[in-house]
C-alpha atoms as a PDB file:
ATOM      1  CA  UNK A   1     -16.480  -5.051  -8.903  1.00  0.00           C
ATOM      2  CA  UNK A   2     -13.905  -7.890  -8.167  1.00  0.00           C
ATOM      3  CA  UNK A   3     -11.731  -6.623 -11.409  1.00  0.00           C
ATOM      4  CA  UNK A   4     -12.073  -2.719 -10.097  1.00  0.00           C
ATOM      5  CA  UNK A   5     -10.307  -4.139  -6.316  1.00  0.00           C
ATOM      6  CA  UNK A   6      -7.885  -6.201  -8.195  1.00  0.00           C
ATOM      7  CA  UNK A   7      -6.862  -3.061 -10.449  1.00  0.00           C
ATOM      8  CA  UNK A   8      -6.174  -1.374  -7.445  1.00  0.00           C
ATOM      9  CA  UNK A   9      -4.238  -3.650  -5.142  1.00  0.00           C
ATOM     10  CA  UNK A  10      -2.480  -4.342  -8.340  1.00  0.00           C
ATOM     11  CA  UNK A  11      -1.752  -0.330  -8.802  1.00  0.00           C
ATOM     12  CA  UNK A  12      -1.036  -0.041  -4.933  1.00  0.00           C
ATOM     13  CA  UNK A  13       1.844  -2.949  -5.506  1.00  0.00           C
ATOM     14  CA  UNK A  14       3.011  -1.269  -8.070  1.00  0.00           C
ATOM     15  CA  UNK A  15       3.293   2.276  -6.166  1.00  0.00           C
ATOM     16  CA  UNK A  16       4.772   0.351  -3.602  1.00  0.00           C
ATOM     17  CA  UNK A  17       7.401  -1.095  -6.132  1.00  0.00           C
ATOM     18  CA  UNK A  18       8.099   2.371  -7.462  1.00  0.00           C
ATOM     19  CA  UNK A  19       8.437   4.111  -3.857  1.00  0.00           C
ATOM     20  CA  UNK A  20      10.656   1.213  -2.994  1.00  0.00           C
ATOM     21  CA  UNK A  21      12.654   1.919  -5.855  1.00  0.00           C
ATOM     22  CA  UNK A  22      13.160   5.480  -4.670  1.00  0.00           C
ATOM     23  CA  UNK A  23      13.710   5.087  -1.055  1.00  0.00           C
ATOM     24  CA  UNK A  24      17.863   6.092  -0.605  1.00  0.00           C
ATOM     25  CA  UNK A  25      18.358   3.402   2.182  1.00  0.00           C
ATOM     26  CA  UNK A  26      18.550  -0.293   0.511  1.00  0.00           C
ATOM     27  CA  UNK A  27      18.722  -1.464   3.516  1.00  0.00           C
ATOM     28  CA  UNK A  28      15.892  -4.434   4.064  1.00  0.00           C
ATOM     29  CA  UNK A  29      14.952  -3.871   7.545  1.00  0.00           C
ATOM     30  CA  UNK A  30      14.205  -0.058   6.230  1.00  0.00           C
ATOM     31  CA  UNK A  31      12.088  -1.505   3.403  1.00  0.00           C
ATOM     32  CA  UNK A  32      10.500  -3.848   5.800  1.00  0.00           C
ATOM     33  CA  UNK A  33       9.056  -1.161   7.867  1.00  0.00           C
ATOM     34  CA  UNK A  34       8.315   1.360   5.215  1.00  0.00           C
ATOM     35  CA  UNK A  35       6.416  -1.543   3.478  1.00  0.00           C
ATOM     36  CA  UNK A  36       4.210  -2.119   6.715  1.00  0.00           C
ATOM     37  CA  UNK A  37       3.797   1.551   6.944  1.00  0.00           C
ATOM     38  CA  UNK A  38       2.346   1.503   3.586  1.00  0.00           C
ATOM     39  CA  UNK A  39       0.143  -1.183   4.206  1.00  0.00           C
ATOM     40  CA  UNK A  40      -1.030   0.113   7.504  1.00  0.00           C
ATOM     41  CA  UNK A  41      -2.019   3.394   5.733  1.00  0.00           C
ATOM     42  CA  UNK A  42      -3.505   1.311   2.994  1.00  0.00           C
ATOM     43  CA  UNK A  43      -5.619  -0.619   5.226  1.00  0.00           C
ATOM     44  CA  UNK A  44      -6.870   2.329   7.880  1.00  0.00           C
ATOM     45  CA  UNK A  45      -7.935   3.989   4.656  1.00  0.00           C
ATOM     46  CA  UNK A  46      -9.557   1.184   3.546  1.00  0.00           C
ATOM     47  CA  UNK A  47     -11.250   0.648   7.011  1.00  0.00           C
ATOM     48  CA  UNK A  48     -12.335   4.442   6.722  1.00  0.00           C
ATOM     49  CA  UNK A  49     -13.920   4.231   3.419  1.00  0.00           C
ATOM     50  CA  UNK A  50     -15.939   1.173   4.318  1.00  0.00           C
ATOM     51  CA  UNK A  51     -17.272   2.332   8.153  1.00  0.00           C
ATOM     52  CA  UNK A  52     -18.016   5.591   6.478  1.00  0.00           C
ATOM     53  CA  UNK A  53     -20.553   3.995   3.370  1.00  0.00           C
ATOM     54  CA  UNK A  54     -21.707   1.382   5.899  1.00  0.00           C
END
């Protein structure tokens, strides 16, 4: 179970990377806020999944 969550925080770094890569604006305060966008959607998802099974 432990190596299934680390696969996928390891692929969701990796999307991030990539989508980082992409983004037209290398500006870091733009990164910074698409980053915590990313991670808020992570985590609400996250939060959904487990309320919903429990």
């Amino acid at each position: 179970m432990i190596d299934r969550s680390k696969a996928a925080v390891r692929a969701f770094l990796e999307a991030e990377r990539r989508f980082h890569a992409m983004v037209p604006v290398p500006d870091v305060y733009s990164m910074l806020f698409v980053r915590t966008l990313l991670w808020f959607t992570f985590f609400a998802l996250l939060y959904t999944l487990v309320t919903a099974v429990v």
